[in-house]
Protein backbone atom coordinates (compact mmCIF):
# COMPACT_ATOMS: atom_id res chain seq x y z
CA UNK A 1 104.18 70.68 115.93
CA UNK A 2 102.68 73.98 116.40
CA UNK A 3 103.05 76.89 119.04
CA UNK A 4 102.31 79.96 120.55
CA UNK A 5 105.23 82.08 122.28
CA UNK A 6 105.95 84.68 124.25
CA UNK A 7 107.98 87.84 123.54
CA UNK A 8 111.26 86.52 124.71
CA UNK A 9 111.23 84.35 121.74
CA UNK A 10 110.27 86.87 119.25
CA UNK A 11 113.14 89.28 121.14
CA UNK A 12 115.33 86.80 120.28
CA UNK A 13 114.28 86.92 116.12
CA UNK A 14 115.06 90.62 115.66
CA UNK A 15 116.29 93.92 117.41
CA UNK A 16 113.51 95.77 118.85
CA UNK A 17 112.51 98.76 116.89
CA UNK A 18 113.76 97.37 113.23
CA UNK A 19 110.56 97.03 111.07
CA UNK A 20 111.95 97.06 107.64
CA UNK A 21 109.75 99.07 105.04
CA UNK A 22 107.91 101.19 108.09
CA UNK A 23 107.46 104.76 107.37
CA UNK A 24 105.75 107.94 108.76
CA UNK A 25 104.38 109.08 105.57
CA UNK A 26 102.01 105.93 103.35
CA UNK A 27 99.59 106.57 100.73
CA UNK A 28 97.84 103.01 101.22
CA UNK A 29 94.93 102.58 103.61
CA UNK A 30 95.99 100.23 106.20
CA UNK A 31 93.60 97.50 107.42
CA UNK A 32 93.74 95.71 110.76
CA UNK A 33 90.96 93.35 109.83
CA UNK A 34 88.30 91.27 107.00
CA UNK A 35 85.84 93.39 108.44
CA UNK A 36 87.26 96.55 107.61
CA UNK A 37 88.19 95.10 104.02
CA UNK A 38 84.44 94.21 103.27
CA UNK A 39 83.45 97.51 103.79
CA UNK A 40 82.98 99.81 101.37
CA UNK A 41 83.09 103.90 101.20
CA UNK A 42 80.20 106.13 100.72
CA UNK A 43 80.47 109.13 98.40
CA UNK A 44 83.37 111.20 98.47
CA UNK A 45 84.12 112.26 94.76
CA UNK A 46 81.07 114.89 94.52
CA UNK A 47 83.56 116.68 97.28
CA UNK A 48 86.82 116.69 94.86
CA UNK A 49 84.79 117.98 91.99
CA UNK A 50 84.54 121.84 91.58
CA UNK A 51 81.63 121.17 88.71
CA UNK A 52 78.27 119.58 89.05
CA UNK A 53 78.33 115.82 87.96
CA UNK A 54 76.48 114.41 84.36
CA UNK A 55 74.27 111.57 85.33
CA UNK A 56 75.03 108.88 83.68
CA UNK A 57 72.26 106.87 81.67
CA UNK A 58 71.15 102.76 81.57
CA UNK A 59 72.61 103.19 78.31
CA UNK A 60 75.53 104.67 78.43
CA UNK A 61 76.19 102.38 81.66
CA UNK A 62 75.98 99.39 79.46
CA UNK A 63 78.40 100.53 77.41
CA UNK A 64 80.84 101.35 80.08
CA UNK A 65 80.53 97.73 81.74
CA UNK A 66 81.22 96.13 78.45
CA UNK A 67 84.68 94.83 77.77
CA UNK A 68 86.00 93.54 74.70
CA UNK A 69 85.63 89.64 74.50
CA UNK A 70 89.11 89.51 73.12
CA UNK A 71 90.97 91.18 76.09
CA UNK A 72 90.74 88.33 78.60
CA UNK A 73 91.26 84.43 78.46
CA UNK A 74 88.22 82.28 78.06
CA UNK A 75 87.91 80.30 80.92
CA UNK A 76 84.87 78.11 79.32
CA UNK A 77 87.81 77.29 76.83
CA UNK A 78 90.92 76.50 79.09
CA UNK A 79 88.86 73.89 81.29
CA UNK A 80 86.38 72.65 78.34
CA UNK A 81 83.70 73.35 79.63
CA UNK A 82 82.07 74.70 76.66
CA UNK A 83 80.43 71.28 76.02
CA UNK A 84 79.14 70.81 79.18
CA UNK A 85 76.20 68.87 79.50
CA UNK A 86 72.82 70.30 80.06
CA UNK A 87 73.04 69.70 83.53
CA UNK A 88 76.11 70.46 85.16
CA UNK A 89 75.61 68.40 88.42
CA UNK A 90 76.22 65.59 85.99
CA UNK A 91 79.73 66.73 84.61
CA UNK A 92 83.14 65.58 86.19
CA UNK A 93 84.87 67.75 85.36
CA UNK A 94 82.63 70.84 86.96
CA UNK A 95 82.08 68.80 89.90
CA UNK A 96 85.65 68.55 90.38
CA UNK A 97 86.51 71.68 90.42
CA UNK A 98 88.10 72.78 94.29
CA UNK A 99 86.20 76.54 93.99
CA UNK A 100 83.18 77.32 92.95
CA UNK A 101 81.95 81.04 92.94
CA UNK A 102 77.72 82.26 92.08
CA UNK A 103 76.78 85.43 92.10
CA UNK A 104 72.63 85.83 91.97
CA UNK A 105 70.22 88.66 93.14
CA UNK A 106 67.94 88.45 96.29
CA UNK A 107 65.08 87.54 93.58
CA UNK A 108 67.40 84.62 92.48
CA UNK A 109 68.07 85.68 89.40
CA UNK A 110 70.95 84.19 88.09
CA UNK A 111 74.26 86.51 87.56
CA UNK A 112 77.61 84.84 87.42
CA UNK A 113 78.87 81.62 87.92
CA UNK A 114 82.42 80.48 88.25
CA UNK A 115 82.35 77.12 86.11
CA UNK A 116 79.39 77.02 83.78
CA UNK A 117 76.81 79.42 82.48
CA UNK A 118 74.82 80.01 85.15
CA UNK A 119 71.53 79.87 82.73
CA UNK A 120 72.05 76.01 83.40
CA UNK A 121 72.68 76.51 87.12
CA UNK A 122 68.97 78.29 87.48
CA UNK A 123 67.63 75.09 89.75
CA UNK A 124 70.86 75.48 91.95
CA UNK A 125 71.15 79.21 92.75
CA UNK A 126 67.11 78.91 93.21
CA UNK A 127 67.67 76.72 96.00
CA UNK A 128 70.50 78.73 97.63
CA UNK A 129 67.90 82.02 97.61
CA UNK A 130 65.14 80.20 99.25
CA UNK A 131 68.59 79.44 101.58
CA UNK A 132 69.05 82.79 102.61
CA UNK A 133 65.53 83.86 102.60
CA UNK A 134 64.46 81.11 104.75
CA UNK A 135 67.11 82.17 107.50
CA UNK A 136 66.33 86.14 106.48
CA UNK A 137 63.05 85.24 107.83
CA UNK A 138 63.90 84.45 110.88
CA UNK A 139 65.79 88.43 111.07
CA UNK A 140 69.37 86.34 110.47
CA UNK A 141 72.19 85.45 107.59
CA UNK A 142 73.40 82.30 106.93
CA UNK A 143 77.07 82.48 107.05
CA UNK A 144 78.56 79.14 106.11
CA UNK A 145 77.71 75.32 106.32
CA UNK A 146 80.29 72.72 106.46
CA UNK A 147 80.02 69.55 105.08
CA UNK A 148 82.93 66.65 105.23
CA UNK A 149 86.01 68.71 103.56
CA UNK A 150 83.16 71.13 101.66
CA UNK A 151 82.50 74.89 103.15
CA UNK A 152 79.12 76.69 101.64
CA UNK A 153 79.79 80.26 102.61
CA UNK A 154 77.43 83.26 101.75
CA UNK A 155 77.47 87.10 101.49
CA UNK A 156 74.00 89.38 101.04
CA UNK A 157 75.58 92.59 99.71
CA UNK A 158 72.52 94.98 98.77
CA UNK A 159 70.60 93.08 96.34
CA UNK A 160 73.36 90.62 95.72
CA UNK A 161 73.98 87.04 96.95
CA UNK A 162 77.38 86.06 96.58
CA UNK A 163 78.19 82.17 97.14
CA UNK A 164 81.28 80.21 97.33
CA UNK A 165 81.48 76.18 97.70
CA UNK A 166 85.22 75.49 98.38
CA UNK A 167 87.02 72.09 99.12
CA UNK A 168 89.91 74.17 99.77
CA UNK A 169 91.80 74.30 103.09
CA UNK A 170 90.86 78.31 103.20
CA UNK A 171 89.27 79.69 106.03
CA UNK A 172 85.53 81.25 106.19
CA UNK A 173 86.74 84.51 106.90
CA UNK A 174 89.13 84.30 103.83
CA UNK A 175 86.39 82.86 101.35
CA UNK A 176 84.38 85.58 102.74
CA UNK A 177 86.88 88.23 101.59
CA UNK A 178 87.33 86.30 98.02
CA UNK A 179 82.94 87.26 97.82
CA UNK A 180 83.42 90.50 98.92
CA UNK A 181 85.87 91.19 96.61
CA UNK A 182 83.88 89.76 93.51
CA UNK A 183 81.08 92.03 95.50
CA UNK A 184 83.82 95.02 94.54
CA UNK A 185 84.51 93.91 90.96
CA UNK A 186 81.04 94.59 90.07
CA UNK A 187 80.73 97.79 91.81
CA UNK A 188 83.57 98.76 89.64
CA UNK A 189 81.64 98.62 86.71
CA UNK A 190 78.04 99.76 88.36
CA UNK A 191 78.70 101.94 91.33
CA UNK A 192 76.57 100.84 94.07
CA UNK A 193 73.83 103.61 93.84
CA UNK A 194 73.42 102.30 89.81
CA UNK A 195 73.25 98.74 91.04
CA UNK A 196 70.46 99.94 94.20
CA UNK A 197 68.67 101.72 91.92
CA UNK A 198 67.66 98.91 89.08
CA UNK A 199 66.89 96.39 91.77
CA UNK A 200 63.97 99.46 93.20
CA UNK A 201 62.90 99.74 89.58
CA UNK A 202 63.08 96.17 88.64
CA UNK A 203 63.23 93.90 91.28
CA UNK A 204 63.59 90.59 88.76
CA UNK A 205 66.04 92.75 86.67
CA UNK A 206 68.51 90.30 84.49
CA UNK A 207 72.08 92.19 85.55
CA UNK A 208 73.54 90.34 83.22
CA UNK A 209 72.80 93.25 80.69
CA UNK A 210 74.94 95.81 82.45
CA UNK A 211 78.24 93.57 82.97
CA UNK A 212 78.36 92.32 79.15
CA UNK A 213 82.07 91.27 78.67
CA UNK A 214 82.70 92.06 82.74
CA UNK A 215 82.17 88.27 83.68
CA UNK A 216 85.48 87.62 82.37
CA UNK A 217 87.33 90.28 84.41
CA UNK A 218 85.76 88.45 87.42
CA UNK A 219 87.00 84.97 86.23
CA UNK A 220 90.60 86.86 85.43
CA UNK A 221 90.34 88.30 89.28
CA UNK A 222 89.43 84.82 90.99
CA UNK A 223 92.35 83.46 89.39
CA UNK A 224 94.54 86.13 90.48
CA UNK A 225 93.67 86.04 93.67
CA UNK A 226 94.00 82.13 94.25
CA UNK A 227 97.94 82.65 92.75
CA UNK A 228 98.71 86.49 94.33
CA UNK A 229 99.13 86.65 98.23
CA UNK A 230 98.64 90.26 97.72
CA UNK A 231 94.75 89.83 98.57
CA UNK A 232 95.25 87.57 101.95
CA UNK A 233 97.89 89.90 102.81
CA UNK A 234 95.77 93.39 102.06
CA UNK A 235 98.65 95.07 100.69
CA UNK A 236 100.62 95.44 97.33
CA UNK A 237 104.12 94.84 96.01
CA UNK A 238 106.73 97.57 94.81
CA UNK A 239 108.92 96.87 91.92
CA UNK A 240 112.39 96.81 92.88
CA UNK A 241 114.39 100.03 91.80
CA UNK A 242 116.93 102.56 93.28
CA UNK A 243 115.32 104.70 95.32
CA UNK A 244 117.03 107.66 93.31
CA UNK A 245 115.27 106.24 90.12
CA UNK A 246 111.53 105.80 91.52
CA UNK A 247 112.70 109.55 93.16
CA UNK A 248 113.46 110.58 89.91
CA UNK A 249 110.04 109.57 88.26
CA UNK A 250 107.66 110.20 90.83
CA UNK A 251 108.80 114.08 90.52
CA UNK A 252 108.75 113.75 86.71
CA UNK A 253 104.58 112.58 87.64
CA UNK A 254 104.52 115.43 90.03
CA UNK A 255 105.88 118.24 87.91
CA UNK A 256 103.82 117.36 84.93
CA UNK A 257 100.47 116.21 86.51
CA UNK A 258 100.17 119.01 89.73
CA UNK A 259 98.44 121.44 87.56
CA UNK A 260 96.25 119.52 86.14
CA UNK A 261 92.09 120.16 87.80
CA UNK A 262 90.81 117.46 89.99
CA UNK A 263 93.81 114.79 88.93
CA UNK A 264 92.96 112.43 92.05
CA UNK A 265 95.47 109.63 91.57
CA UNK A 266 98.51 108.81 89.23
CA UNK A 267 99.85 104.79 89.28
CA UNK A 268 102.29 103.73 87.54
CA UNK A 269 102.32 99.68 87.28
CA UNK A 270 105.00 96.50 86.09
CA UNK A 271 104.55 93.14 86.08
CA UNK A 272 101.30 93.42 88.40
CA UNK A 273 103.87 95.89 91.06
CA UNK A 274 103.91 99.16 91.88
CA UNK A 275 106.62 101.82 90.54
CA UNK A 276 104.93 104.91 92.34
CA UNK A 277 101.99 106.53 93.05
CA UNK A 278 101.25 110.22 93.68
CA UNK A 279 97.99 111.38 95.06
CA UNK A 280 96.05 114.52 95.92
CA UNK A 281 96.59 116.03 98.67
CA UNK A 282 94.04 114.54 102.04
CA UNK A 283 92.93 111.49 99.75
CA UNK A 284 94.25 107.90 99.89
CA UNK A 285 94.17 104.43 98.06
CA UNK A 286 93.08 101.57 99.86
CA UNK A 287 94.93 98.27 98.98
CA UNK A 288 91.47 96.15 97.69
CA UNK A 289 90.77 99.56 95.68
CA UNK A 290 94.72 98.84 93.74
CA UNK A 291 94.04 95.39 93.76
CA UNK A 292 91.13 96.02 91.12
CA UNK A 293 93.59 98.01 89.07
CA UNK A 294 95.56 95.29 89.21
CA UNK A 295 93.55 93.11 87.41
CA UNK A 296 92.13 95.44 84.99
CA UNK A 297 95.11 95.91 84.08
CA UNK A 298 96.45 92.57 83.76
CA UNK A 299 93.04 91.36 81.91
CA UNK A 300 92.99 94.39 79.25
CA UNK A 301 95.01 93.71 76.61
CA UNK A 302 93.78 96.61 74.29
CA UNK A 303 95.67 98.47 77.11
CA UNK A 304 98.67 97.85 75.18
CA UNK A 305 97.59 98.86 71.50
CA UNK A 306 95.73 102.48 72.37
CA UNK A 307 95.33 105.30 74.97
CA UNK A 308 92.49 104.05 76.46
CA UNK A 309 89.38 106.43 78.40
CA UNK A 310 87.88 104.08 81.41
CA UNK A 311 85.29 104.83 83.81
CA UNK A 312 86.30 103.21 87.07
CA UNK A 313 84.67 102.56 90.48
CA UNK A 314 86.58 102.28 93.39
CA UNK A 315 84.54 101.00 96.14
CA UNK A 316 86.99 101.93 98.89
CA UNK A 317 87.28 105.52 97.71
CA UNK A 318 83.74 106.37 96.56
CA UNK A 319 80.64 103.12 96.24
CA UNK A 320 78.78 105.49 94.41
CA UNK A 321 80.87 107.27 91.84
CA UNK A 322 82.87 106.96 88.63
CA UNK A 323 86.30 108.03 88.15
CA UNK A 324 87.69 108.12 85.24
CA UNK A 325 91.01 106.83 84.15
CA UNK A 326 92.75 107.93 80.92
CA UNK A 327 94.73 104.33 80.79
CA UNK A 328 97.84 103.81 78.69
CA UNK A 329 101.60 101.81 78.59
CA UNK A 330 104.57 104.10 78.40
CA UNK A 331 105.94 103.25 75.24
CA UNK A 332 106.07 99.87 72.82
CA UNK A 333 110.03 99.56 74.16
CA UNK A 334 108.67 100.02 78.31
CA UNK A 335 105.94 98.05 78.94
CA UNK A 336 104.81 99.95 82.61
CA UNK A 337 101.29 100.87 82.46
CA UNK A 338 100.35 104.96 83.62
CA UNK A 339 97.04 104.89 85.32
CA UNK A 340 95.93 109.17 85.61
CA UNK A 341 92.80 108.39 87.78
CA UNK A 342 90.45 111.87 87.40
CA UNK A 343 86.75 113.22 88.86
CA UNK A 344 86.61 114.57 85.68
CA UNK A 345 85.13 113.44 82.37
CA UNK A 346 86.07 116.04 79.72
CA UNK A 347 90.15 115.64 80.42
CA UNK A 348 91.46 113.35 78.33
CA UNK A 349 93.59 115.13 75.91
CA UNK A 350 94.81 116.87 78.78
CA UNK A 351 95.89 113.56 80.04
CA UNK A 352 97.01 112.33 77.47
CA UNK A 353 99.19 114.98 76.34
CA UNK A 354 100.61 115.01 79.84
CA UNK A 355 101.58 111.19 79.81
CA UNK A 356 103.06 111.94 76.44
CA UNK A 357 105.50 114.71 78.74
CA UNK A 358 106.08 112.45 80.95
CA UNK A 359 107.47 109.92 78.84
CA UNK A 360 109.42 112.15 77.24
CA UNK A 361 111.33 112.90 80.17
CA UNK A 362 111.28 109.41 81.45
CA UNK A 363 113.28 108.72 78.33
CA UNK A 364 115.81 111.70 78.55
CA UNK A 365 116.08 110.60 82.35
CA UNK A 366 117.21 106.77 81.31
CA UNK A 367 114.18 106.28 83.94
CA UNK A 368 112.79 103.86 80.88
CA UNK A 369 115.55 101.68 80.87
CA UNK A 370 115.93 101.49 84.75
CA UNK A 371 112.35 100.30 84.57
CA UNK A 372 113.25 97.68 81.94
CA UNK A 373 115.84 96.07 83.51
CA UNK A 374 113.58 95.72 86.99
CA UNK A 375 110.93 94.09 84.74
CA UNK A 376 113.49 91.86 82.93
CA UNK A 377 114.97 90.39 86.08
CA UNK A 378 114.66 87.71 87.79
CA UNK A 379 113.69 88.17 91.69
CA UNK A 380 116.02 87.49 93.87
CA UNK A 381 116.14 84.11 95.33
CA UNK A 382 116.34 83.14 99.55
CA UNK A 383 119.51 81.00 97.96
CA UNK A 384 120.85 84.00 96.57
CA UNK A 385 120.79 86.24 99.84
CA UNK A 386 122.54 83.56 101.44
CA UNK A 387 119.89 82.10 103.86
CA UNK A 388 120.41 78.24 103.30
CA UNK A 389 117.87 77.19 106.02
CA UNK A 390 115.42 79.11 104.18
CA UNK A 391 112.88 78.66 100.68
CA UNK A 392 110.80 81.05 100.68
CA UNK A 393 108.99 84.31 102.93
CA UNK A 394 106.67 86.96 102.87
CA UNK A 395 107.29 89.98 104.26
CA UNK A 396 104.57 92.72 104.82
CA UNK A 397 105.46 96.01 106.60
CA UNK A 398 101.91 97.10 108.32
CA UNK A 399 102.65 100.49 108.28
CA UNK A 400 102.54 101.17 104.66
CA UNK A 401 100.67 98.23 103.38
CA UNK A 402 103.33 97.43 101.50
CA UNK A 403 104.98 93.30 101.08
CA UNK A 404 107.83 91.61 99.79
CA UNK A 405 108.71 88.07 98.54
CA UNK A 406 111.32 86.31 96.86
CA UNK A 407 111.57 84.57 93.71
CA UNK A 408 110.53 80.87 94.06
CA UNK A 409 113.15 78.21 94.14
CA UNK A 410 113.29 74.17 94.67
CA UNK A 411 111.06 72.42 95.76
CA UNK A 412 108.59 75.16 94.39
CA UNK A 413 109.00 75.54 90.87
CA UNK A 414 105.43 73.57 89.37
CA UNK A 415 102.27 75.08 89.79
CA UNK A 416 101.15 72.89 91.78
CA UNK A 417 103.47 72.89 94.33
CA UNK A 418 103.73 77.20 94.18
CA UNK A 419 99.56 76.73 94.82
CA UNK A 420 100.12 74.47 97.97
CA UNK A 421 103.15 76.48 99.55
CA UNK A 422 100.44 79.27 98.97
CA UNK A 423 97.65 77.27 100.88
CA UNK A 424 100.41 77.00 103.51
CA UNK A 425 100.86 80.42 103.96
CA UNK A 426 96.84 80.81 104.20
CA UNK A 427 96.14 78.70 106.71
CA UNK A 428 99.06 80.09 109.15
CA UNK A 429 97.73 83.67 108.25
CA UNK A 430 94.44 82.71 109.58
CA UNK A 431 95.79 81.16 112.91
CA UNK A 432 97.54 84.23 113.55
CA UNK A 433 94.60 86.17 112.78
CA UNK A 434 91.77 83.77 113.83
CA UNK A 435 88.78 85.76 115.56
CA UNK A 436 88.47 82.70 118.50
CA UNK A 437 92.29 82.33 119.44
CA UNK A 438 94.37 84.70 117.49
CA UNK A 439 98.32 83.83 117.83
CA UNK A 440 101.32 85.86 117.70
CA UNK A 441 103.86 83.24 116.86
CA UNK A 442 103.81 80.03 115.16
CA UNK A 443 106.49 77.44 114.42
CA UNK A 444 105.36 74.50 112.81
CA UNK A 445 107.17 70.89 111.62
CA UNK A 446 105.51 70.04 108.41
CA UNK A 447 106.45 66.24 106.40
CA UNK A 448 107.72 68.68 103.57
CA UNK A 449 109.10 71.76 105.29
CA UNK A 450 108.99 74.03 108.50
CA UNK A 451 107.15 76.72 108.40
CA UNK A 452 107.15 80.01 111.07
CA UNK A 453 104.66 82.92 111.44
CA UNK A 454 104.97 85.99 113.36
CA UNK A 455 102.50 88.84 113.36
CA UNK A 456 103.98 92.03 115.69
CA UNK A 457 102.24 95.79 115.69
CA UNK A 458 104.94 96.21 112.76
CA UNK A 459 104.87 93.86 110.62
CA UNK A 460 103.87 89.92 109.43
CA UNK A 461 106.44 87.92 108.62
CA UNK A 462 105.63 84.20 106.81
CA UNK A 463 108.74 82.01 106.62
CA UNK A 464 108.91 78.85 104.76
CA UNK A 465 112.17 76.52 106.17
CA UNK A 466 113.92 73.00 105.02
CA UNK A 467 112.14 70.24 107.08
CA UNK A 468 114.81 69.53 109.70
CA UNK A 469 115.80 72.98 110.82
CA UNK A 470 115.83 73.26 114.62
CA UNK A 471 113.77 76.25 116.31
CA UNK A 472 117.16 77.78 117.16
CA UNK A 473 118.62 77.75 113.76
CA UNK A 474 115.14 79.31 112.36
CA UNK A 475 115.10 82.17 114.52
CA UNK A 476 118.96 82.86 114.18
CA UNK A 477 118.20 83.42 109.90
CA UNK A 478 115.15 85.04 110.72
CA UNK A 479 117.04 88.27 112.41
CA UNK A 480 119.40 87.75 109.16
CA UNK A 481 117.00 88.41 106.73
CA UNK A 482 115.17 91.00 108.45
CA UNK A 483 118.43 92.74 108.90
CA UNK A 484 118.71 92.42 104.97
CA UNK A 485 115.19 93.56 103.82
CA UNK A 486 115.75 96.58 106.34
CA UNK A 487 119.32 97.74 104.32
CA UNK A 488 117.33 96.92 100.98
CA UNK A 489 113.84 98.45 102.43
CA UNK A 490 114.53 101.91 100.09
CA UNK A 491 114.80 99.80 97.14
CA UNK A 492 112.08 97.24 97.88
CA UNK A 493 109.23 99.73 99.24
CA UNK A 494 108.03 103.28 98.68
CA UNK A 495 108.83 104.90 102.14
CA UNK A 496 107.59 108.17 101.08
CA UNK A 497 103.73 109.46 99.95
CA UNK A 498 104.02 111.92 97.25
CA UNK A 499 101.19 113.99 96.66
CA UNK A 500 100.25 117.18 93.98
């Protein structure tokens, strides 16, 4: 059972006016929509820099966009795939798979593929180009095609196709944001003007060349985003800590770092959360732009051994420029990774003998430890709060951009199960934000649990129940928790936006 109510229902879940984690001040983007998401942001960084840029060449572009091979898992490896026959249509085990991503240029030049080397899938993406050029022809763009339980959905972006074939139960406008994401992955190692310009030059260019070693930071992203809610949600988790803690370091960041010459951003990451952030002054983050951080971070592991130099394009911030990012963890004993995001290229001794400052005082500060034991803990369970009606939620505060969730508990504690109760919570966010018949409330009897969704100006709120719970019970722990995450909200968000 499934419905739609009024606001004397959702009166009922919570005072009026209490919106746990809402604040005046944010230094995340907010986004109302996919659309907005998709989009991406022309140049901005030539304004922030008070010297004329270097043009980068082909050549040293190629070696930007190459990772190391030994930083990321090998996906060919963890699903065998490495002795894949010559023809993929004819392997189970590819065919089985529930997701399938392709990336090829408007020539139909094969770039990525999800599964298999795409060199073997040159027949396939040939017929998906004479797809889209067929329906180009008649001045329109396939979206999607449905087929039994199969959706073929498609993105031109530039000179880029992007394709996903999904027997998932995730909505078109959600596979659409997977592809536009992918779409932002490689504009973080090109820029979009680089990636415009070869296609003028070279119209059957092999792009291949420039992402050497990048493919797997796209496989590492894919899989993040079918197990992170973060993406779905647009918006980013905090690490838990006292808010006179994250205080403490976000002015250690400040005092050290506000001198420093076109400094744009500072992060500070654990465990794929955010500690702080401190910006410069009239420039923001948006949430997809930290997202690709995110899983740089997580898919670098020479980020760990060395101070590392990156150059960095954030699609939301600037389509057409590098950044670049002096990259390093704190220490081998505080495993949070410092993220000094600069316009300029000649800095990084500067940077790097401010993060040594700043750990310094991090450490006489016993800020180290406090990070540490957030890192170390487990998160809290629903159980544990005292909500026995309840498994699991997500919480996202609109305001800041900002979410929480609990740690999972019973029945959720396999993989598999964790990836369906994540399913769950796609499909309701689509009903609630579903361009036909968007919804404002949903409760819904499921044969495994109950499940409630409630989207207000404020916030989203995604509650997963046991099976048998009334309607009346639900709503009576709903305005409990919400009344708990709003006396936790200074330790569970950043309520403040710090800048140089």
């Amino acid at each position: 059972m499934a419905s739609s109510s009024g606001a004397t229902e959702e009166d009922a879940i919570v005072e009026p006016g209490v919106e746990p984690g809402a604040s005046a001040e944010t230094m995340l983007l907010t986004v109302d929509s996919f659309d907005e998401f998709e989009s991406i942001k022309p140049a901005i960084i030539p304004d922030i820099r008070s010297d004329p840029p270097k043009t980068a060449s082909d050549t040293d572009l190629e070696k930007s966009a190459s990772l190391d091979n030994s930083d990321m898992d090998d996906l060919s490896q963890q699903f065998g795939l490495n002795n894949l026959d010559a023809d993929p249509l004819r392997c189970k085990t590819w065919l089985a798979q529930k997701k399938h991503i392709f990336v090829l240029s408007q020539a139909g030049k094969p770039i990525y593929s999800r599964y298999s080397s795409e060199d073997k899938l040159v027949t396939v993406m040939g017929v998906m180009q004479a797809l889209v050029s067929f329906v180009q022809a008649g001045n329109d763009m396939i979206r999607s095609v449905h087929a039994g339980d199969t959706n073929f959905v498609f993105i031109a972006r530039g000179p880029l196709i992007l394709v996903t074939v999904s027997k998932t139960l995730e909505s078109v406008p959600q596979l659409v944001l997977q592809l536009s994401y992918v779409y932002n992955q490689i504009l973080s190692v090109l820029t979009q003007s680089q990636l415009t310009r070869v296609y003028e030059q070279r119209r059957n260019f092999d792009l291949r060349r420039l992402l050497t070693g990048s493919e797997r930071l796209i496989d590492h992203l894919l899989n993040f985003m079918d197990r992170e809610p973060a993406f779905f949600l647009g918006a980013v988790k905090c690490l838990p800590l006292l808010p006179a803690m994250r205080d403490a370091i976000t002015q250690t960041i400040v005092q050290t770092c506000g001198k420093i010459k076109n400094l744009v951003f500072a992060i500070l990451l654990a465990n794929n959360q955010l500690i702080t952030l401190v910006r410069m002054k009239k420039f923001f983050i948006h949430p997809a732009d930290l997202h690709l951080i995110l899983n740089l971070v997580d898919s670098s592991e020479s980020f760990k051994t060395a101070e590392s130099w990156t150059p960095i394009c954030l699609p939301k911030f600037d389509s057409n420029g590098f950044m670049h990012g002096h990259v390093s963890y704190l220490a081998e004993d505080c495993q949070a990774c410092l993220l000094l995001l600069t316009v300029d290229r000649d800095v990084f001794f500067t940077l790097s003998e401010a993060k040594q400052k700043i750990v310094e005082k991090l450490r006489r500060t016993n800020c180290l430890e406090a990070i540490n034991e957030s890192m170390n803990k487990a998160s809290i369970t629903i159980a544990e709060i005292g909500l026995p009606e309840m498994r699991h939620v997500l919480y996202k505060c609109n305001s800041t951009a900002q979410f929480w969730s609990p740690g999972f508990q019973p029945p959720y504690t396999t993989d598999e199960e964790i990836q369906r109760l994540l399913g769950c919570y796609q499909c309701l966010h689509h009903r609630l934000h579903s361009p036909s018949r968007p919804l404002k409330l949903i409760f819904q009897q499921l044969d495994k649990e109950t499940m409630l969704a409630w989207v207000t100006s404020g916030f989203e709120l995604y509650v997963t129940f046991e099976p048998l719970v009334t309607k009346t019970d639900a709503i009576n722990s709903i305005g409990k928790l919400i009344k708990w995450i709003k006396k936790e909200e200074e330790r569970l968000f950043i309520l403040n936006s710090p800048t140089f």
